[in-house]
C-alpha atoms as a PDB file:
ATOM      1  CA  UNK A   1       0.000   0.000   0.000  1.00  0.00           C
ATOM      2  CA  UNK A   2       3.051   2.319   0.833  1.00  0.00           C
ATOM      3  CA  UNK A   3       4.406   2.056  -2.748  1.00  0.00           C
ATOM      4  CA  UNK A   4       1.586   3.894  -4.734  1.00  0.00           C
ATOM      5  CA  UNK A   5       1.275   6.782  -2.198  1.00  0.00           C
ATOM      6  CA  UNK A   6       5.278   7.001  -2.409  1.00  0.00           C
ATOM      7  CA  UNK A   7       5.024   7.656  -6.549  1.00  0.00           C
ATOM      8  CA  UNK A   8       2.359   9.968  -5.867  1.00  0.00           C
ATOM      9  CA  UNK A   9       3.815  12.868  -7.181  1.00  0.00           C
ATOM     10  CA  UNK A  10       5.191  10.915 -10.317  1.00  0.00           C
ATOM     11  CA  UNK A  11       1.638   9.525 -11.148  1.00  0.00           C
ATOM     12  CA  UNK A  12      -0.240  13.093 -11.210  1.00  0.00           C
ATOM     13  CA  UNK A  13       2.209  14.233 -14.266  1.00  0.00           C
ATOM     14  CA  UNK A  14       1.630  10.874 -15.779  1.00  0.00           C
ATOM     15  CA  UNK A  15      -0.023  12.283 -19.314  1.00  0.00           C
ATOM     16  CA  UNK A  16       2.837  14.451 -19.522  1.00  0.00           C
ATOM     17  CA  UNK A  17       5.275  12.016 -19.440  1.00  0.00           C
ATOM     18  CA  UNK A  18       3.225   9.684 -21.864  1.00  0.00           C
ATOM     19  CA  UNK A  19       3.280  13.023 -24.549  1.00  0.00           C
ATOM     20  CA  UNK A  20       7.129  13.600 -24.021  1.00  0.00           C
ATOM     21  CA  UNK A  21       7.967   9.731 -24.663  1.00  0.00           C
ATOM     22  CA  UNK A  22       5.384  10.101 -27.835  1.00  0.00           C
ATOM     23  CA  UNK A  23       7.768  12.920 -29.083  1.00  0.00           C
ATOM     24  CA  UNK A  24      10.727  10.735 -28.519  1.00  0.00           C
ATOM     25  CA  UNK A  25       9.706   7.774 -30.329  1.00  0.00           C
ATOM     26  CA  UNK A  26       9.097   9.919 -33.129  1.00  0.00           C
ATOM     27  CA  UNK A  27      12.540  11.375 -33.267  1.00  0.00           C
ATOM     28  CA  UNK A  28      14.559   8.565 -33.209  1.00  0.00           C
ATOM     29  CA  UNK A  29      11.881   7.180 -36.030  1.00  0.00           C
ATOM     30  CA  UNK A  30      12.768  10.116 -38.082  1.00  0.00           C
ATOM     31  CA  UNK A  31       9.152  11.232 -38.686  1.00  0.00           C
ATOM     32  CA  UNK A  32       9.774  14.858 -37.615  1.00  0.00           C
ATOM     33  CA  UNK A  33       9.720  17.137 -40.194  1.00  0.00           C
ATOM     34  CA  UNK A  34      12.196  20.388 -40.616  1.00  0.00           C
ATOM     35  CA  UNK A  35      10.215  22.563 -37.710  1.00  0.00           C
ATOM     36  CA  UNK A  36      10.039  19.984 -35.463  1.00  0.00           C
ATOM     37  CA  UNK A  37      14.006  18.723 -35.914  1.00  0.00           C
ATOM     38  CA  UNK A  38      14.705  22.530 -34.448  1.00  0.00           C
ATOM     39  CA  UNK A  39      13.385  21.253 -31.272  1.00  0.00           C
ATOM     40  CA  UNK A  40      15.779  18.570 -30.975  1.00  0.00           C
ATOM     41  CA  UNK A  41      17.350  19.916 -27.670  1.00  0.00           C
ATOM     42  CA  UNK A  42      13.718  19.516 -26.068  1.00  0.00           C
ATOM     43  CA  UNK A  43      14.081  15.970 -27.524  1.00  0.00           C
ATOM     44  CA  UNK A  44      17.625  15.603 -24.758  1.00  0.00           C
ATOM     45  CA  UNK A  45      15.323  17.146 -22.083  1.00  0.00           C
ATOM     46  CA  UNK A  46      12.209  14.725 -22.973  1.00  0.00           C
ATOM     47  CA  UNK A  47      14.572  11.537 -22.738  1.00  0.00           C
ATOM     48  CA  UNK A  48      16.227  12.389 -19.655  1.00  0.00           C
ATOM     49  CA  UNK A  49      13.112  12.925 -17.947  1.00  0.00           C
ATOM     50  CA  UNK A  50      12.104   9.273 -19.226  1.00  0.00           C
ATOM     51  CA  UNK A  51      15.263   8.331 -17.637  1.00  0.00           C
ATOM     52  CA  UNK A  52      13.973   9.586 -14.533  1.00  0.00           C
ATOM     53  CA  UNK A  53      10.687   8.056 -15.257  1.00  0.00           C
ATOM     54  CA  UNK A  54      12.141   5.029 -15.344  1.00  0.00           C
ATOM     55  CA  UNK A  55      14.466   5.641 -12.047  1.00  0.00           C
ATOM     56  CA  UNK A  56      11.013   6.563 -10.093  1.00  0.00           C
ATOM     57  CA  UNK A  57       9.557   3.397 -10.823  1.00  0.00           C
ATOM     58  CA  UNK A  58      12.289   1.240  -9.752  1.00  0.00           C
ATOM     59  CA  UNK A  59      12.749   3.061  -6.647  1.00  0.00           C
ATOM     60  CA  UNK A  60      12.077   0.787  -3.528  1.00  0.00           C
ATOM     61  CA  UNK A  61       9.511   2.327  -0.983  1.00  0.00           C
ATOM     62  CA  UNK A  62      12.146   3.249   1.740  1.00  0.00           C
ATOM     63  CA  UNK A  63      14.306   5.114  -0.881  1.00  0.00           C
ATOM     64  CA  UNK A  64      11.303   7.601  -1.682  1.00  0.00           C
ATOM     65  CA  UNK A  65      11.025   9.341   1.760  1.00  0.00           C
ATOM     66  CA  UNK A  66      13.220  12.562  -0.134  1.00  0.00           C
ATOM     67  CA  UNK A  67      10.451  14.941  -0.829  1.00  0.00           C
ATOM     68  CA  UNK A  68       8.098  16.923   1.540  1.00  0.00           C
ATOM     69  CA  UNK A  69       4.724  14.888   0.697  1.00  0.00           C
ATOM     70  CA  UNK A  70       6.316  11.496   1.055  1.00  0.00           C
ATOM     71  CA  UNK A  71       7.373  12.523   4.524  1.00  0.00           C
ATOM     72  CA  UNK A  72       3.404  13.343   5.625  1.00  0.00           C
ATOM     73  CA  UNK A  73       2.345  10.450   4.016  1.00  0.00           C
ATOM     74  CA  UNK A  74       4.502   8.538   6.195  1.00  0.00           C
ATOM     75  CA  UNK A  75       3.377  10.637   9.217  1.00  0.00           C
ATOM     76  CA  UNK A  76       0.086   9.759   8.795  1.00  0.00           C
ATOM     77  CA  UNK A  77       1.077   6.084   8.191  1.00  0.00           C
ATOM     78  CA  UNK A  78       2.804   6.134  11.785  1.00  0.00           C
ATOM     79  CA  UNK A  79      -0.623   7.639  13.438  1.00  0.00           C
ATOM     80  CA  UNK A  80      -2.799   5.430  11.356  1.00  0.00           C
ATOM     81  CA  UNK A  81      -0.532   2.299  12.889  1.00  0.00           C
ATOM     82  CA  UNK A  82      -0.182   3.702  16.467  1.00  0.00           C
ATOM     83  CA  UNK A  83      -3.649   4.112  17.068  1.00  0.00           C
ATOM     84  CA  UNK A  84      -5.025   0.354  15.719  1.00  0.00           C
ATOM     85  CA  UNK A  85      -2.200  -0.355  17.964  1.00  0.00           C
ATOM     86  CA  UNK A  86      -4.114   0.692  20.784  1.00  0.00           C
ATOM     87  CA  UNK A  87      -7.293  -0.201  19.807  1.00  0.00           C
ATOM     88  CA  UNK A  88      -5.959  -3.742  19.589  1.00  0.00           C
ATOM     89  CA  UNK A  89      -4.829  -3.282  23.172  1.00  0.00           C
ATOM     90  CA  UNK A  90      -7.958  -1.716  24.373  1.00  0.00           C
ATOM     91  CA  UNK A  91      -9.939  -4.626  22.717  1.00  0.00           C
ATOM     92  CA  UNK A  92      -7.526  -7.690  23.930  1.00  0.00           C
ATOM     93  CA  UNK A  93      -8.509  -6.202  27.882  1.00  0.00           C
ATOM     94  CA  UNK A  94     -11.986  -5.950  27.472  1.00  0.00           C
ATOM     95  CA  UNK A  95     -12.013  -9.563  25.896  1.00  0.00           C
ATOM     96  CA  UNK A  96      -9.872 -10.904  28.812  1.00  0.00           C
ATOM     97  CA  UNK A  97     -12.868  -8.770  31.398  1.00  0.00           C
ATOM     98  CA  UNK A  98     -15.461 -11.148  29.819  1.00  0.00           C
ATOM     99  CA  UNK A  99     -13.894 -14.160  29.889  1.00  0.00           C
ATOM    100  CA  UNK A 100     -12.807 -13.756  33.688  1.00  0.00           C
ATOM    101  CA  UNK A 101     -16.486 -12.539  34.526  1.00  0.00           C
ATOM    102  CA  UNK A 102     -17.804 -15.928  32.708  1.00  0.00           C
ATOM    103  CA  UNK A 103     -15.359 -18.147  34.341  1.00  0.00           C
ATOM    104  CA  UNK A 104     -16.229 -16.447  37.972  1.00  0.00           C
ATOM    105  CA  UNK A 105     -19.953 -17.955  37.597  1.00  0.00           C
ATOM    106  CA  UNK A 106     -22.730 -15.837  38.626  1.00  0.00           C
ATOM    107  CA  UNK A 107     -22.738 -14.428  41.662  1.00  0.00           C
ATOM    108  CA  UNK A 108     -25.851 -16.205  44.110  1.00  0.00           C
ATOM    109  CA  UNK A 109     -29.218 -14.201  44.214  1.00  0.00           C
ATOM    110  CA  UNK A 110     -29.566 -12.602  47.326  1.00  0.00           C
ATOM    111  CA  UNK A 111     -31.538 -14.261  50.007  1.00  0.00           C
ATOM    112  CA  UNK A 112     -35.514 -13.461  50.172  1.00  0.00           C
ATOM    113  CA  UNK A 113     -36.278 -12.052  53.061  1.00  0.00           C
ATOM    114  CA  UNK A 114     -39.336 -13.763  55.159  1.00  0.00           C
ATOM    115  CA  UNK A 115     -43.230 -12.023  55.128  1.00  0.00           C
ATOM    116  CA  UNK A 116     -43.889 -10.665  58.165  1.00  0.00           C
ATOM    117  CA  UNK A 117     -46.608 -12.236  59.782  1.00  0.00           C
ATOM    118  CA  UNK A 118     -50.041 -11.245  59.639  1.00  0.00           C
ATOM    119  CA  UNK A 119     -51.139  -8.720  62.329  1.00  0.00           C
ATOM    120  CA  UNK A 120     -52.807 -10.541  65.144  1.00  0.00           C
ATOM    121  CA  UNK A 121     -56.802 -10.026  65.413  1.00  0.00           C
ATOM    122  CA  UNK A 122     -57.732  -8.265  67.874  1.00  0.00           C
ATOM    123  CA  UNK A 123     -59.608  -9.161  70.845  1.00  0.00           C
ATOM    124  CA  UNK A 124     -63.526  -8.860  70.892  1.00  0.00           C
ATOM    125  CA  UNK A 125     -65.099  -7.000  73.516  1.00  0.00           C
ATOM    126  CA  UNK A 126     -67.022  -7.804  76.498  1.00  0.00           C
ATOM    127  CA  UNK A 127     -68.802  -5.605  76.636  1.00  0.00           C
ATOM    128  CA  UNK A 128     -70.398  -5.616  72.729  1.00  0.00           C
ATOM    129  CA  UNK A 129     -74.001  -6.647  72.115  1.00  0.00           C
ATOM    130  CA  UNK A 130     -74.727 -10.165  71.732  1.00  0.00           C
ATOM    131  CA  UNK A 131     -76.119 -10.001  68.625  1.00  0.00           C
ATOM    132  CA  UNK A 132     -72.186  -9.017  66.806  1.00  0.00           C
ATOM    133  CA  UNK A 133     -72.133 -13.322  67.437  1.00  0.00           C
ATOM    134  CA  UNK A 134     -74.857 -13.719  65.580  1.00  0.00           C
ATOM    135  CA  UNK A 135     -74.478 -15.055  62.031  1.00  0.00           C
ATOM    136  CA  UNK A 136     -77.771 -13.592  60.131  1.00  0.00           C
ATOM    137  CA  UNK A 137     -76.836 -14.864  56.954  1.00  0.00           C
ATOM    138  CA  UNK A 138     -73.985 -17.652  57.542  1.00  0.00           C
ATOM    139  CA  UNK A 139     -76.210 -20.485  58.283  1.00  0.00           C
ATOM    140  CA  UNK A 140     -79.824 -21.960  58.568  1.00  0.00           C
ATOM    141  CA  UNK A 141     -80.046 -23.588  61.997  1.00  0.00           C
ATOM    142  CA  UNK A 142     -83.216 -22.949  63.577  1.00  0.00           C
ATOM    143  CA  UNK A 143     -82.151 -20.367  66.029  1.00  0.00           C
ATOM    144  CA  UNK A 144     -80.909 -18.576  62.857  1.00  0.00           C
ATOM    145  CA  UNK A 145     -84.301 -18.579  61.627  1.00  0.00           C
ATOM    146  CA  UNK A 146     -86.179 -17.771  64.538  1.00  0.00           C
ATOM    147  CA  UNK A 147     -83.981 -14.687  64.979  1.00  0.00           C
ATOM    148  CA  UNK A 148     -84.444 -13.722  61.585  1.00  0.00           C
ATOM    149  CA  UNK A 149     -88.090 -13.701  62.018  1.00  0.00           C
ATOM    150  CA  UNK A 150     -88.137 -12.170  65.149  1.00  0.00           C
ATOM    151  CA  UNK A 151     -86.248  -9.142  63.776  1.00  0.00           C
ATOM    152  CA  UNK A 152     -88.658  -8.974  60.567  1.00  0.00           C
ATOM    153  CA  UNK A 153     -91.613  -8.715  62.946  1.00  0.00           C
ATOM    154  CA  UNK A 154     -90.275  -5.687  65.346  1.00  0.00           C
ATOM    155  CA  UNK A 155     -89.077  -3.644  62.112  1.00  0.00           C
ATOM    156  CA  UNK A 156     -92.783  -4.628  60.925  1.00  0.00           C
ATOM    157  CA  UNK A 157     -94.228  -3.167  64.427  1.00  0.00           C
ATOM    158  CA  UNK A 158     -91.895  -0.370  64.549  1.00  0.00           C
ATOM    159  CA  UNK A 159     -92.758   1.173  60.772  1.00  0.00           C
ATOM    160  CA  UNK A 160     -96.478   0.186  61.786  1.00  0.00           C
ATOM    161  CA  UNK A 161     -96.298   2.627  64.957  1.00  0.00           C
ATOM    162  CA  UNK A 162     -94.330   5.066  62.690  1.00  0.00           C
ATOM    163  CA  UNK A 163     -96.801   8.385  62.413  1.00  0.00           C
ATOM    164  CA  UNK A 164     -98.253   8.867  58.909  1.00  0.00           C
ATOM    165  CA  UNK A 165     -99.642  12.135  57.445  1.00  0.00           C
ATOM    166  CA  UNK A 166    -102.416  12.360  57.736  1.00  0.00           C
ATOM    167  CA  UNK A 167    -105.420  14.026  55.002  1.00  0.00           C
ATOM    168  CA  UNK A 168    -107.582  16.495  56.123  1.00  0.00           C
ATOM    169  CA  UNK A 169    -110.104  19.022  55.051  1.00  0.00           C
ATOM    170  CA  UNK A 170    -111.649  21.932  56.303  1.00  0.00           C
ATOM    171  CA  UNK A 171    -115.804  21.941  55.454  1.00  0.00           C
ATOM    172  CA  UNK A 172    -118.138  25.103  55.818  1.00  0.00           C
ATOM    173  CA  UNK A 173    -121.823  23.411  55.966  1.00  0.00           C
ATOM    174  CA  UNK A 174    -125.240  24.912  55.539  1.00  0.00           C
ATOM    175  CA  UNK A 175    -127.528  24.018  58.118  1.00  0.00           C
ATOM    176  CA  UNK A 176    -130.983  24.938  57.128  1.00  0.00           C
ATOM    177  CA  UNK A 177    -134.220  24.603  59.798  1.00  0.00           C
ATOM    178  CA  UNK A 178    -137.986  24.078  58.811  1.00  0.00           C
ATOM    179  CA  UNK A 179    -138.939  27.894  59.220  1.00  0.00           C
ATOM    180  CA  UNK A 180    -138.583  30.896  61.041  1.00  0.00           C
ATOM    181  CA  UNK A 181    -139.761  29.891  64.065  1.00  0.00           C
ATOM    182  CA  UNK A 182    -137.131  27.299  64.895  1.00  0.00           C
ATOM    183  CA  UNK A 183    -134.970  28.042  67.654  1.00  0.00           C
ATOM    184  CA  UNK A 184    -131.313  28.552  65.747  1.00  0.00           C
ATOM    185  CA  UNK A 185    -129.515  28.703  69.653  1.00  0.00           C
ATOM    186  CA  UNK A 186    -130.799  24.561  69.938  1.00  0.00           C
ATOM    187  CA  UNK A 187    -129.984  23.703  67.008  1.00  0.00           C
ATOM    188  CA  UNK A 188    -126.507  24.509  66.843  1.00  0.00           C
ATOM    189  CA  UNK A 189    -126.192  23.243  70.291  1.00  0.00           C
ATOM    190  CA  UNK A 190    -127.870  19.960  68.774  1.00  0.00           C
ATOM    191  CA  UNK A 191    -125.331  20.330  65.905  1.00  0.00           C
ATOM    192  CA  UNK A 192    -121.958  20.414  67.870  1.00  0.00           C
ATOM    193  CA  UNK A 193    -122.865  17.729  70.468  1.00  0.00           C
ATOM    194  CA  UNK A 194    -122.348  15.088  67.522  1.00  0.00           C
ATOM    195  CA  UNK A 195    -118.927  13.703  68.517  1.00  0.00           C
ATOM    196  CA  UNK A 196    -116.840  11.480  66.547  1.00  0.00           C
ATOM    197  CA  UNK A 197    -112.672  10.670  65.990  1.00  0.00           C
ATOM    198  CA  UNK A 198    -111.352  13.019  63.728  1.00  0.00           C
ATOM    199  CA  UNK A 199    -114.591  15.669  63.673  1.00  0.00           C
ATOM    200  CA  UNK A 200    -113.659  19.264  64.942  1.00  0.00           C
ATOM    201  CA  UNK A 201    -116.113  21.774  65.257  1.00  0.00           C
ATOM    202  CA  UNK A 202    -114.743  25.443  64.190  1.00  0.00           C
ATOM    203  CA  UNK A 203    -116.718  29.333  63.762  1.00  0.00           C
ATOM    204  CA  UNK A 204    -120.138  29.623  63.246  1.00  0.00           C
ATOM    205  CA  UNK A 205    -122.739  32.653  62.010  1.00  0.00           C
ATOM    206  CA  UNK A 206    -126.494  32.966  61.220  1.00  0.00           C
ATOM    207  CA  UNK A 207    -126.840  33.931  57.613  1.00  0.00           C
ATOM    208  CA  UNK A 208    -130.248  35.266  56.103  1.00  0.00           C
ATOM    209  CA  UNK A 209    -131.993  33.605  53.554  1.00  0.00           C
ATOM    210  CA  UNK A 210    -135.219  35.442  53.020  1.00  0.00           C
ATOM    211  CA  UNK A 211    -138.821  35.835  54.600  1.00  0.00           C
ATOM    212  CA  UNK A 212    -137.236  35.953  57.947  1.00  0.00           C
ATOM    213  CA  UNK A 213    -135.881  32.529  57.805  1.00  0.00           C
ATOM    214  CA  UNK A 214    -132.046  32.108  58.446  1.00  0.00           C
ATOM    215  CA  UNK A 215    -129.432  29.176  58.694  1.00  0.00           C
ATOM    216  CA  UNK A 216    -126.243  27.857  60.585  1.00  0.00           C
ATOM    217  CA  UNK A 217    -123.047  28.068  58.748  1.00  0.00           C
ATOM    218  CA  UNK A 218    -120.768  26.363  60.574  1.00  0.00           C
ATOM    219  CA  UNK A 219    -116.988  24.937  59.756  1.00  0.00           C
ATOM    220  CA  UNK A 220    -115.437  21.855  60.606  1.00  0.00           C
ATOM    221  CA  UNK A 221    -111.912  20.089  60.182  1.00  0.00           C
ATOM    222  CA  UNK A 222    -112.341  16.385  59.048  1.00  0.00           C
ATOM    223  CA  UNK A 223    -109.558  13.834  58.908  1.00  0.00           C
ATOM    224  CA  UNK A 224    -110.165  12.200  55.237  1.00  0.00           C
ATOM    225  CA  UNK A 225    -109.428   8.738  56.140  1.00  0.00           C
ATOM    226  CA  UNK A 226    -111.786   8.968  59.077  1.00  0.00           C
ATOM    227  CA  UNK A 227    -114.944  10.973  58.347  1.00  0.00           C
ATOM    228  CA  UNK A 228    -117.317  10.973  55.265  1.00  0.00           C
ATOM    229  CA  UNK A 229    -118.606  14.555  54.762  1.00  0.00           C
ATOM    230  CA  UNK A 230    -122.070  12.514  53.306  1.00  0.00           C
ATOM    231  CA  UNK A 231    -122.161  10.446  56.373  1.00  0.00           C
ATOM    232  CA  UNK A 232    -121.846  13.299  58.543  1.00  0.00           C
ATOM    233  CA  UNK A 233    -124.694  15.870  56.802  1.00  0.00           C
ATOM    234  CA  UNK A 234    -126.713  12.565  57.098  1.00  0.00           C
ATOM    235  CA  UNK A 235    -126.049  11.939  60.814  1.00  0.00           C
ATOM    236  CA  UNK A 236    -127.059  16.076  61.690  1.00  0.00           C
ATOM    237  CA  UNK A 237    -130.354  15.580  59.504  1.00  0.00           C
ATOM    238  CA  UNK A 238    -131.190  12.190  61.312  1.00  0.00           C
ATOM    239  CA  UNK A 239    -130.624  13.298  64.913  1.00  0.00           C
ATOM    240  CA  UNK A 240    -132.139  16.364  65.035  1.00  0.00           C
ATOM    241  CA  UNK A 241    -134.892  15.668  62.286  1.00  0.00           C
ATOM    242  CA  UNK A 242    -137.330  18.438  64.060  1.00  0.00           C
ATOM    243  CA  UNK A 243    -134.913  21.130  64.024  1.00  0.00           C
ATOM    244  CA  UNK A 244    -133.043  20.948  60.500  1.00  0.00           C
ATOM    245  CA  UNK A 245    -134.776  20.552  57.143  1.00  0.00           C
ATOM    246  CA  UNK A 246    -131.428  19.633  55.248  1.00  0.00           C
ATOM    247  CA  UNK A 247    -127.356  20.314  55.088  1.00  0.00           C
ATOM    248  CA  UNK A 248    -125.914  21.405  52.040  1.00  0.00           C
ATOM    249  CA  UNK A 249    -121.615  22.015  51.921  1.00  0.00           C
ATOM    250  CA  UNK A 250    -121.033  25.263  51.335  1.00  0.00           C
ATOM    251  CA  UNK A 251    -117.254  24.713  50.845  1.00  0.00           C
ATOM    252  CA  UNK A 252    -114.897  22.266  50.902  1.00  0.00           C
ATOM    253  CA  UNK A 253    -110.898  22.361  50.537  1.00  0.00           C
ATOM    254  CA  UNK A 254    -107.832  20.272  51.511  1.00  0.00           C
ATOM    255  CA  UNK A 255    -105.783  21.099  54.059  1.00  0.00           C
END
């Protein structure tokens, strides 16, 4: 590889040296004419630098280290070999690291370290209602059962007791009597003794219907579920049958 980069210099003027030996062969063939012959002392010049030609390719490598470029070629050939030098060292140590680390075995895998053990339960307390002991849903012994039931039937009796709300309505009635002689004081005394659950007796007024004649209107406050408005205008008429001719409502709204 050295040789070619030492004849470096020699191989760039290589078409120059191929036009010079051209000329030469020529002259000593005598095909030159008259104008060309005058050149003859370039001809002297042309085969002395074949000469040299000539020289340059039988130089040996170690003989061409004259000139400037052959020295930095050199140079570089020294740096080039230095550093593989090195990187063949470099290389060789890591190889000999592997091998040692695969003839050393594996080193052994740590120990595992044991679970701690499970926090212990704690204890129950005395003092906790019995019924923590009880299984509701774990099992179907009878006294499992009779529990069970027992519980359904107080929730029953509890939501049973458990206070409603309740519908009521307040009722303005006309109480009309036979004629104008009836005594209005009776029969609205007559009127408000009628008792029953959920009946409460409110305001009353006399109110003029014409001819002298006049009636009772009179408000109440029913509980819905408890009394019938019908039931009650028919209970007034029936008990005091000599006193009221009939009992209209007047008004009626929810409360």
């Amino acid at each position: 590889m050295a040789n070619p980069l030492a004849l470096e210099n020699v191989w760039l003027q290589q078409q120059k040296f191929e036009d010079a030996n051209s000329l030469y062969i020529r002259l000593q063939s005598g095909t030159l004419n008259s104008s060309q012959q005058a050149s003859s002392s370039l001809a002297g010049e042309i085969a002395q630098v074949r000469q040299d030609i000539q020289k340059a390719l039988n130089k040996q490598p170690g003989s061409a280290g004259g000139s400037g470029g052959d020295a930095s070629v050199y140079s570089r050939l020294d740096a080039l070999e230095k550093e593989n030098r090195e990187l063949r060292k470099i290389t060789d140590e890591l190889r000999a690291l592997i091998l040692n680390a695969q003839s050393s075995g594996s080193a052994p895998a740590p120990a595992q370290s044991k679970p701690a053990p499970p926090p212990a339960a704690a204890p129950a307390d005395a003092d906790d209602d019995d019924d923590d002991d009880v299984d509701l849903f774990g099992s179907d012994d009878e006294d499992t059962i009779a529990l069970k039931d027992k519980r359904l039937k107080e929730y029953a009796e509890k939501k049973a007791k458990k206070p409603g709300v309740i519908a009521k309505s307040n009722v303005v009635l006309d109480v009309k009597p036979w004629d104008d002689e009836t005594d209005m004081a009776e029969m609205e005394k007559r009127v408000r003794a009628i008792e029953q659950d959920g009946l409460l007796w409110g305001a009353s007024k006399l109110t003029e219907v014409g001819y002298g004649i006049k009636k009772l209107t009179i408000m109440c406050v029913v509980e819905d579920d408890k009394v019938g408005i019908d039931d009650l205008s028919e209970k007034i008429t029936d008990e005091n049958e000599d006193l009221v001719q009939s009992v209209d409502v007047a008004a009626f709204n929810k409360i």
